[in-house]
Protein backbone atom coordinates (compact mmCIF):
# COMPACT_ATOMS: atom_id res chain seq x y z
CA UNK A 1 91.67 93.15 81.25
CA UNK A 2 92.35 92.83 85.11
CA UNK A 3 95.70 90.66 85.76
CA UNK A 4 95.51 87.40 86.66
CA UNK A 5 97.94 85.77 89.91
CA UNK A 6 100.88 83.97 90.21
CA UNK A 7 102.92 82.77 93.21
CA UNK A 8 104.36 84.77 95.77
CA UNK A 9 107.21 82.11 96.15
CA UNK A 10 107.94 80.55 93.03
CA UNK A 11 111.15 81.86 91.21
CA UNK A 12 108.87 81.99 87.66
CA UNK A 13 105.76 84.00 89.02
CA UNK A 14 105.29 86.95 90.94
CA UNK A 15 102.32 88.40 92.58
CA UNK A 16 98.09 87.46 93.33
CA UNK A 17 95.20 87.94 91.39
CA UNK A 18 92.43 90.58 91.43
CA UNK A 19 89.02 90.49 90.31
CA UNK A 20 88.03 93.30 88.10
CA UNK A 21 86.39 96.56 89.22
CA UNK A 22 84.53 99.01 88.21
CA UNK A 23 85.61 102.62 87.46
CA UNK A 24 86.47 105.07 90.81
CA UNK A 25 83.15 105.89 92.94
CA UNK A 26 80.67 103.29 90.78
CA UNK A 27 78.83 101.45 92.77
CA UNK A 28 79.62 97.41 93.11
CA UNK A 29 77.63 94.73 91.01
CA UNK A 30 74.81 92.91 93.42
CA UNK A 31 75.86 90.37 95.75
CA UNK A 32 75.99 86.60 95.23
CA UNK A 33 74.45 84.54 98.13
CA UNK A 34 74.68 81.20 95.96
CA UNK A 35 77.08 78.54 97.53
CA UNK A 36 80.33 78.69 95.56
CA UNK A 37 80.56 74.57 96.63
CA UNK A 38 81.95 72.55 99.39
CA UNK A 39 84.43 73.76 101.44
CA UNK A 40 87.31 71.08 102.21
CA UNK A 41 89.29 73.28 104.43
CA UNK A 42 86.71 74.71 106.57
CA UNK A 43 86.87 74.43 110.25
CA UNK A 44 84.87 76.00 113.31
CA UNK A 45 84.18 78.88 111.09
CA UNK A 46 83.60 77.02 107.63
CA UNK A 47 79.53 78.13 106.99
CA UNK A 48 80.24 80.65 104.07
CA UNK A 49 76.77 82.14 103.76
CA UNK A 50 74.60 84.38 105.33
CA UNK A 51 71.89 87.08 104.91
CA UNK A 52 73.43 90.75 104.03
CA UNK A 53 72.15 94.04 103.76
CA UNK A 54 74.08 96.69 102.03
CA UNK A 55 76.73 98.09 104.17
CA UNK A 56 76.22 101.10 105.96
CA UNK A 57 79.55 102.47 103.72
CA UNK A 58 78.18 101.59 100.30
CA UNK A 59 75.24 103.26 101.47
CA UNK A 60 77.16 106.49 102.21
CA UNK A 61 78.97 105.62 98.73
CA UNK A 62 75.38 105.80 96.82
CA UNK A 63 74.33 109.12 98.88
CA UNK A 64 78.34 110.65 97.32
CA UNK A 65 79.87 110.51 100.82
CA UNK A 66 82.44 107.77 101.67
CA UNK A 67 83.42 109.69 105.08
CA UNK A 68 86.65 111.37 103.47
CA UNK A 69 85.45 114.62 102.01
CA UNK A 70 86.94 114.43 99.18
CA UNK A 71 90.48 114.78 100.43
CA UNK A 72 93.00 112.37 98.87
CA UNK A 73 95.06 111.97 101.78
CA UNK A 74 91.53 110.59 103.82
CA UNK A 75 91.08 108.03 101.12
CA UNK A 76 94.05 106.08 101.22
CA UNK A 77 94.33 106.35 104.80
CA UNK A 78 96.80 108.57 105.71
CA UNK A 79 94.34 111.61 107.06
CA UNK A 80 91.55 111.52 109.48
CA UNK A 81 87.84 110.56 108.11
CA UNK A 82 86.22 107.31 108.20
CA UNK A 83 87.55 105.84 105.70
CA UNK A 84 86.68 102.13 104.04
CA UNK A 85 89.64 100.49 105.39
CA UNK A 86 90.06 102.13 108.42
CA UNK A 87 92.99 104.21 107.27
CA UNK A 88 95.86 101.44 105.72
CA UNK A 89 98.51 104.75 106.20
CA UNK A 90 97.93 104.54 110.00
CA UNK A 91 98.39 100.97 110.76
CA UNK A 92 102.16 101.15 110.92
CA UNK A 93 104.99 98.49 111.04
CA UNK A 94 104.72 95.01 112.38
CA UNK A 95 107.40 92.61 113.39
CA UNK A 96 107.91 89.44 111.03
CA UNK A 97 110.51 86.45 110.95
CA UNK A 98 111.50 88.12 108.15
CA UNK A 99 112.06 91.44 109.65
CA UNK A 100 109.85 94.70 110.18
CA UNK A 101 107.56 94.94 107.63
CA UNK A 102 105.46 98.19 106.55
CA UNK A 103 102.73 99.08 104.22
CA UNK A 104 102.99 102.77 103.10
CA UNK A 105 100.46 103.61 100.42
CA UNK A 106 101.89 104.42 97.03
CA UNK A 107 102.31 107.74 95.44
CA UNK A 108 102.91 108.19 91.90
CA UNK A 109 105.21 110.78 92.21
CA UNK A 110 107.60 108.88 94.23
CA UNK A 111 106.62 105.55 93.93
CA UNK A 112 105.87 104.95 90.26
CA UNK A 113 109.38 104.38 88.42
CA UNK A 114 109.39 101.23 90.68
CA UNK A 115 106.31 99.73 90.72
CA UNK A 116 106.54 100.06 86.86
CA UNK A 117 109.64 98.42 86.58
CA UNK A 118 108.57 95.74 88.64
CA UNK A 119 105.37 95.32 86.53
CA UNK A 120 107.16 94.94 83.09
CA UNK A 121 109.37 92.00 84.83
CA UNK A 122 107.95 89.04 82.30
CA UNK A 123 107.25 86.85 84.70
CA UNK A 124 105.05 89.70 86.52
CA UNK A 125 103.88 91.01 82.94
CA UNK A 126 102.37 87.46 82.18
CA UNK A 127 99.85 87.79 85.01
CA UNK A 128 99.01 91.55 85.81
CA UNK A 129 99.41 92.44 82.35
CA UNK A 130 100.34 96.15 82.71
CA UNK A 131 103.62 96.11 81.24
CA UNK A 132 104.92 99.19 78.67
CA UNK A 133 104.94 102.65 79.81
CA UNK A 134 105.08 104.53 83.21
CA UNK A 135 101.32 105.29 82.06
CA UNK A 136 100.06 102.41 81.88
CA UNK A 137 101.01 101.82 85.36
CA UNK A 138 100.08 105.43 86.78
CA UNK A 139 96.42 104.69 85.37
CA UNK A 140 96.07 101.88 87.80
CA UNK A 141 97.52 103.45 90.23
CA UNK A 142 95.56 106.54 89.80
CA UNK A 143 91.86 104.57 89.72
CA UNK A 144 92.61 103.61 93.49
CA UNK A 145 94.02 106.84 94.57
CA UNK A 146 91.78 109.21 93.21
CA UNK A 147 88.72 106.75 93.96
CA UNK A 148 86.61 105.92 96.39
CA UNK A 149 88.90 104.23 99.13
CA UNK A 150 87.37 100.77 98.82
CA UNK A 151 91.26 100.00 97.79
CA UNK A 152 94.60 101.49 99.04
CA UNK A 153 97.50 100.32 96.74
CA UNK A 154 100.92 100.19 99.04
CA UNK A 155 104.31 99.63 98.83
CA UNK A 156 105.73 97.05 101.53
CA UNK A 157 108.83 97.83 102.85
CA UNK A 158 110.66 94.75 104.83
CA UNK A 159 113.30 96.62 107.22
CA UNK A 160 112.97 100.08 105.46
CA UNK A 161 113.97 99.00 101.73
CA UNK A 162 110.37 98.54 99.22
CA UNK A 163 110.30 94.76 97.73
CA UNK A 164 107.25 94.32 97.20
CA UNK A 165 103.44 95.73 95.91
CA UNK A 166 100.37 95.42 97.75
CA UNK A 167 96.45 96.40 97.17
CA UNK A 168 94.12 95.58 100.11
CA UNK A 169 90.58 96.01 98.61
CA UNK A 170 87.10 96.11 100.54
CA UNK A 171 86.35 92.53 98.86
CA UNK A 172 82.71 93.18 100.20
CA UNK A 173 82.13 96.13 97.67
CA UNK A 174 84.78 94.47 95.03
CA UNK A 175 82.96 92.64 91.94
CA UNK A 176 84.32 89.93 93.83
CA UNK A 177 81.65 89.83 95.83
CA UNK A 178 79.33 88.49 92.53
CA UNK A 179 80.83 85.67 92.94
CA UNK A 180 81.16 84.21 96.08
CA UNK A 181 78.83 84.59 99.52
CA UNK A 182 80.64 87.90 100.80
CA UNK A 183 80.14 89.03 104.09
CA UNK A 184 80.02 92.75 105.41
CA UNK A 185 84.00 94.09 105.48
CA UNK A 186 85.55 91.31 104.15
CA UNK A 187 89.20 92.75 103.22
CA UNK A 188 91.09 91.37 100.48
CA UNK A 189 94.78 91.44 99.75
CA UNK A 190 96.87 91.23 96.24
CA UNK A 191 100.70 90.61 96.68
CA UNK A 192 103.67 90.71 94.25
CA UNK A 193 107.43 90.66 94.86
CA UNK A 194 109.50 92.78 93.08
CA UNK A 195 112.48 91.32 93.38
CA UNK A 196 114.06 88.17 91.92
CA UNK A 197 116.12 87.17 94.53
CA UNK A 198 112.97 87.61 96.98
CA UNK A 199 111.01 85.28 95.40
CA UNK A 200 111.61 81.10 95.97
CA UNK A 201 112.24 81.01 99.72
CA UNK A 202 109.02 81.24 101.63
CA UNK A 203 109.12 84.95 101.78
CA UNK A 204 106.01 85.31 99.96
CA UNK A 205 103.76 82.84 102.86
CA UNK A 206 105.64 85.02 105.61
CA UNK A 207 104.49 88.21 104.16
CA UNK A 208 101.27 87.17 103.31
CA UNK A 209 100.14 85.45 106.94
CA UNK A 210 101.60 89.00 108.87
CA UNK A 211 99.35 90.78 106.50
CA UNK A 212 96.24 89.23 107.08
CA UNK A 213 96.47 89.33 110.31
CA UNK A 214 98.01 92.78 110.74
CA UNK A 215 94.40 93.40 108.95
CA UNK A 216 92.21 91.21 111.30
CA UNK A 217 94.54 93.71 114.48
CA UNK A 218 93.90 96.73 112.48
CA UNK A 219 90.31 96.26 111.31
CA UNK A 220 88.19 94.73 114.24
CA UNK A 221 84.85 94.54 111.69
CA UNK A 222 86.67 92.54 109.77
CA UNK A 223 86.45 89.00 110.49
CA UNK A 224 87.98 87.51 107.42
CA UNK A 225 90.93 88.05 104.69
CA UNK A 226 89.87 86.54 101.35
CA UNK A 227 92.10 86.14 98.18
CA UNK A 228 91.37 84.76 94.66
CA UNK A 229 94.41 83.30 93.45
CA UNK A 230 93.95 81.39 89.83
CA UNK A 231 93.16 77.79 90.43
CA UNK A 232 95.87 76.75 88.22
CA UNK A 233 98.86 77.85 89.96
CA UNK A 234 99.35 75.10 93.00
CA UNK A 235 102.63 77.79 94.35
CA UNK A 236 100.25 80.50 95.01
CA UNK A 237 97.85 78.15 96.62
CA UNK A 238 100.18 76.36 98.50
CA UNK A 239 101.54 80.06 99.34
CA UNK A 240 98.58 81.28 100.69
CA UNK A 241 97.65 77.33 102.53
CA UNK A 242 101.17 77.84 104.21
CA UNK A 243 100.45 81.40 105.52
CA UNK A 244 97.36 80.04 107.66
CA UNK A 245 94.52 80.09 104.66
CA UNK A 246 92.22 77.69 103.70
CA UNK A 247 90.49 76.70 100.78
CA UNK A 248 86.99 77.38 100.64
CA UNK A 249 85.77 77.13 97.02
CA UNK A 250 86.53 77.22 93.38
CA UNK A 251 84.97 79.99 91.73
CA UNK A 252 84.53 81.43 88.48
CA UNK A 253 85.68 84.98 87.87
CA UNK A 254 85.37 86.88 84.59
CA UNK A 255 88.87 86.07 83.20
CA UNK A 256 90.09 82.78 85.20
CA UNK A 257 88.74 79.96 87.68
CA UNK A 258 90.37 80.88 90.83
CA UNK A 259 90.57 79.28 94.32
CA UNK A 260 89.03 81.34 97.15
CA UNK A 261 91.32 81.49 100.21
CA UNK A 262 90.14 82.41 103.22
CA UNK A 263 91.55 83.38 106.78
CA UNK A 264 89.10 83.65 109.31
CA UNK A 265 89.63 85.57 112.31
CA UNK A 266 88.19 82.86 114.80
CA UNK A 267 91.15 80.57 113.29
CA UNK A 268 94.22 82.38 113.20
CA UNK A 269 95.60 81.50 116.02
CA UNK A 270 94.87 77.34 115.15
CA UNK A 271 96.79 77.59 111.84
């Protein structure tokens, strides 16, 4: 069961939801071109639907070639190839208020203890559910790594020292994209903070607006940075409203009713 979100600055939840997805190198459900609802937040860029085709990747996904070759290193980004994210390894650091913030994709050899640790927290345990062993947590690790590269999980490092676990997804060839009117490389992001003591202060909002647009610099097909945080938990909304998203829609995923955030390229710079 995929985990659901909780806040990236309140001091009793950690983290952002995720929709579930399908096993490494399966191809993604159909897409959804029904409107998901009115959009209160919307500005300048607030029409939400449009006429797709399928991607030119998840075409080369179908045909058994995502552009990497097979080579693990390609598929998270850190290698040559044309990958699905446009190599996450590459992008390097980017200055914050917070400090110098970096997104290093994980490796379970060196990156697991932590990430575990983090995960069996309770108040992270309550929402991404994959608390208990090292296993448990190498197993989702291990689906992204060894998979497709529509998803690069990464450690984020805030002036050298790892607080905090991130996944950006292709949300475009996510099961996501069932559910809401997806358009062609939308990326999406899934945040939680490791530590205690990093969590309650606006951190969280920081992080989360450099990131998306750190994505919108380093991936210029990309015009938007979704999220699905559950509906019910007003800190992660108001987390992701305070780091320059809006609210677009309420939509039902398989496990929750979550509120699809949005930041839109041709607004970043008004919010």
């Amino acid at each position: 069961m995929p985990p659901t979100d909780a806040s990236t600055d309140a001091s009793t939840d950690a983290g952002t939801a995720r929709a579930t997805r399908p096993a490494p190198g399966a191809a993604p459900g159909p897409v959804s071109l029904a409107d998901p609802g009115s959009d209160p937040g919307a500005g300048t860029d607030s029409e939400d639907t449009l006429d797709l085709r399928l991607p030119d990747e998840l075409i080369a996904l179908f045909a058994g070639d995502s552009g990497d070759g097979g080579d693990n290193e390609a598929r998270d980004g850190t290698a040559g190839g044309d990958d699905l994210l446009d190599r996450v390894g590459g992008w390097g650091p980017t200055a914050t208020p917070a400090g110098v913030f970096h997104l290093v994709p994980a490796r379970t050899e060196r990156d697991l203890p932590l990430i575990a640790r983090w995960m069996n927290d309770p108040a992270v345990a309550a929402f991404w559910e994959l608390a208990g062993s090292e296993s448990v947590v190498e197993e989702h690790l291990r689906r992204q790594i060894d998979g497709d590269g529509r998803s690069v999980p990464c450690l984020g490092t805030l002036d050298g020292t790892p607080m905090s676990y991130w996944e950006i997804y292709r949300a475009d060839l996510d099961p996501l994209a069932r559910h809401y009117p997806a358009r062609p490389h939308d990326t999406g992001i899934h945040l939680l903070i490791g530590g205690v003591a990093d969590r309650g202060h606006g951190l969280g909002s920081t992080l989360l607006r450099a990131v998306a647009d750190h994505v919108l610099e380093k991936r210029p097909s990309c015009a938007r940075v979704v999220a699905e945080p559950d509906l019910r938990n007003t800190p992660s909304v108001s987390a992701f409203l305070s780091a320059g998203f809006r609210f677009s829609a309420e939509v039902d995923l398989p496990d929750k009713r979550a509120a699809l955030m949005i930041r839109d390229r041709a607004l970043r710079d008004l919010s």
